[in-house]
Protein backbone atom coordinates (compact mmCIF):
# COMPACT_ATOMS: atom_id res chain seq x y z
CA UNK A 1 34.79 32.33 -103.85
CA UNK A 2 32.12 34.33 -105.46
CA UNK A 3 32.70 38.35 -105.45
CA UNK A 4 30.54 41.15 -107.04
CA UNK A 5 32.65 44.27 -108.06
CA UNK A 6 31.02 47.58 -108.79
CA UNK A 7 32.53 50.16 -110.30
CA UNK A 8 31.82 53.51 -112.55
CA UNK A 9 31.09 55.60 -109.24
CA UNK A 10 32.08 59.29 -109.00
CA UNK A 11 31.33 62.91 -109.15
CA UNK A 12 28.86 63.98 -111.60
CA UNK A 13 26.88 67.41 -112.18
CA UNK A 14 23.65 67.58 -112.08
CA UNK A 15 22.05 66.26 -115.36
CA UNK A 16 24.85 64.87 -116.44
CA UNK A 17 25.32 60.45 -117.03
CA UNK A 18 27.46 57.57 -115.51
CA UNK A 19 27.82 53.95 -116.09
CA UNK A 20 28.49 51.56 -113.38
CA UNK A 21 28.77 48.07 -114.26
CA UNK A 22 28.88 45.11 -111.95
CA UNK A 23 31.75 42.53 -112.82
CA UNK A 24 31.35 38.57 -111.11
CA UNK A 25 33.88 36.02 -110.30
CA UNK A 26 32.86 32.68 -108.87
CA UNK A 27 29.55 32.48 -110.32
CA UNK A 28 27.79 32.97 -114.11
CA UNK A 29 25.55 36.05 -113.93
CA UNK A 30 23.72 34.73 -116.99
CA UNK A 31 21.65 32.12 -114.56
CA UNK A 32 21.10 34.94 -111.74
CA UNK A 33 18.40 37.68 -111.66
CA UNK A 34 20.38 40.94 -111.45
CA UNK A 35 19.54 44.30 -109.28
CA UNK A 36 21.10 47.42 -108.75
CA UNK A 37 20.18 49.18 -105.13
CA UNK A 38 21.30 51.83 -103.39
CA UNK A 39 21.72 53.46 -100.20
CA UNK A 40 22.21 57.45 -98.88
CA UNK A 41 23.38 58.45 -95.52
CA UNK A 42 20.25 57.88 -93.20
CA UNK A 43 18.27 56.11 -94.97
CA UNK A 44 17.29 52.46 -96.10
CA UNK A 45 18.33 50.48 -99.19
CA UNK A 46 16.45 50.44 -102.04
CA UNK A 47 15.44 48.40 -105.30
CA UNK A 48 16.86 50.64 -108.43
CA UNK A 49 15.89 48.39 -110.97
CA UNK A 50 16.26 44.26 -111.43
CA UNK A 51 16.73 42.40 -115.33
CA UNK A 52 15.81 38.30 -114.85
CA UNK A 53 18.27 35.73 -116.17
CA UNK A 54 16.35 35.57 -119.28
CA UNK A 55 16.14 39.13 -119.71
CA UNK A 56 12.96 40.87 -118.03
CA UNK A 57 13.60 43.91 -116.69
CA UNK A 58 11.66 46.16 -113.97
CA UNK A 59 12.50 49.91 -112.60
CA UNK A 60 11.69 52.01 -109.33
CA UNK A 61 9.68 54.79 -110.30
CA UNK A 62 12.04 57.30 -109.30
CA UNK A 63 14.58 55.88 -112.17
CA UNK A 64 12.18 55.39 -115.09
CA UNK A 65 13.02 56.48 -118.41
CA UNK A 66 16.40 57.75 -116.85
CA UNK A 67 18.49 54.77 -116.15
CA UNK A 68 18.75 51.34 -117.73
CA UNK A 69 19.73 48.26 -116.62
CA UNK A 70 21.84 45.49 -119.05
CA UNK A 71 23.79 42.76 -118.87
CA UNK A 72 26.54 41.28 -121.11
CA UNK A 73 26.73 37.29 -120.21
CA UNK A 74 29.80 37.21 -122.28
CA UNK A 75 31.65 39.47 -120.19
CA UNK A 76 29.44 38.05 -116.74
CA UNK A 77 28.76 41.66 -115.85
CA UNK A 78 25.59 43.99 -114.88
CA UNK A 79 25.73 47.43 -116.00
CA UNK A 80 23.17 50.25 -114.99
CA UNK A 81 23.57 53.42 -117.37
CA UNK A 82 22.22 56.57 -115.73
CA UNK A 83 21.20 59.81 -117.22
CA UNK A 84 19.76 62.72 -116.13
CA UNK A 85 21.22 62.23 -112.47
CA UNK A 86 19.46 64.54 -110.00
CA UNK A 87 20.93 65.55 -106.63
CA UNK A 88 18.53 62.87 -105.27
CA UNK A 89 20.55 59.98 -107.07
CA UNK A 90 23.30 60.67 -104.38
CA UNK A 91 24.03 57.33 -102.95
CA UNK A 92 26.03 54.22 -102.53
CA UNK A 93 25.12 51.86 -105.32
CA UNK A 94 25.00 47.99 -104.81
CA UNK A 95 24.65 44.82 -107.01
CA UNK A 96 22.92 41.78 -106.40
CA UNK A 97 23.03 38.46 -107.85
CA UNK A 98 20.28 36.01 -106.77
CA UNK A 99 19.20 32.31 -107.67
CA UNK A 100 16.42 30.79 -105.89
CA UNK A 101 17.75 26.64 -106.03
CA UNK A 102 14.90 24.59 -104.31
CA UNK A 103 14.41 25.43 -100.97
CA UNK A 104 17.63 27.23 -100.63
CA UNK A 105 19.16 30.37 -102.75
CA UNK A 106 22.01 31.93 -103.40
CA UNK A 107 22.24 36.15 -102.65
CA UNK A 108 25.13 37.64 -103.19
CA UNK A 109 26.14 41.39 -102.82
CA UNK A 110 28.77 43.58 -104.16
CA UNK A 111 30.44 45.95 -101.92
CA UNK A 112 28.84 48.79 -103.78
CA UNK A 113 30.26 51.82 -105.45
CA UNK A 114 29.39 55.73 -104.55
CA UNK A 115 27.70 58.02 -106.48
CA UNK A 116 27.65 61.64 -105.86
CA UNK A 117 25.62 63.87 -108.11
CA UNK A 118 26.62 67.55 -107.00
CA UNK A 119 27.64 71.25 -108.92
């Protein structure tokens, strides 16, 4: 059974950093692409930033040069490092392991961990 854990979420000031990593079971991250989403109240889910299996990694505008995204094969987890947080960065964050196999893929989902970015 394959399961995506987040964790790292809580309470942070304004300006201030957090690390959530993503830990798998059931599968090797190191052959899945890798993104970190999230999601506040009302609104729809978003792409945070992605790294490829081999490394390659991309960022939503509203993250750049604020958060990074890793990943540690060794340990099969996913981390996202943010800094700076803004008010903004309020949400519920969610992994995502993908493999396109063929015709088919695989897309799995964590059950995401919340962030809260308040004084």
């Amino acid at each position: 059974q394959v399961q995506l854990v987040e964790s790292g979420g809580g309470l942070v000031q304004p300006g201030g950093s957090l690390r959530l990593s993503c830990a798998a079971s059931g599968i090797a991250l190191r052959i899945y692409d890798m993104g970190w989403y999230r999601q506040a109240p009302g609104k729809q889910r978003e792409l945070v930033a992605t790294i490829t299996s081999n490394g390659n990694t991309n960022y939503a505008d509203f993250v750049k040069g604020r958060f990074t995204i890793s990943r540690d094969n060794a340990k099969n987890t996913v981390n996202l490092q943010m800094s700076t947080l803004l008010s903004e960065d309020t949400s519920v964050y969610y992994c995502r392991a993908t493999r396109a196999r063929g015709f088919f893929s695989d897309d799995y989902w964590g059950q995401g961990t919340q962030v809260t970015v308040s004084s």
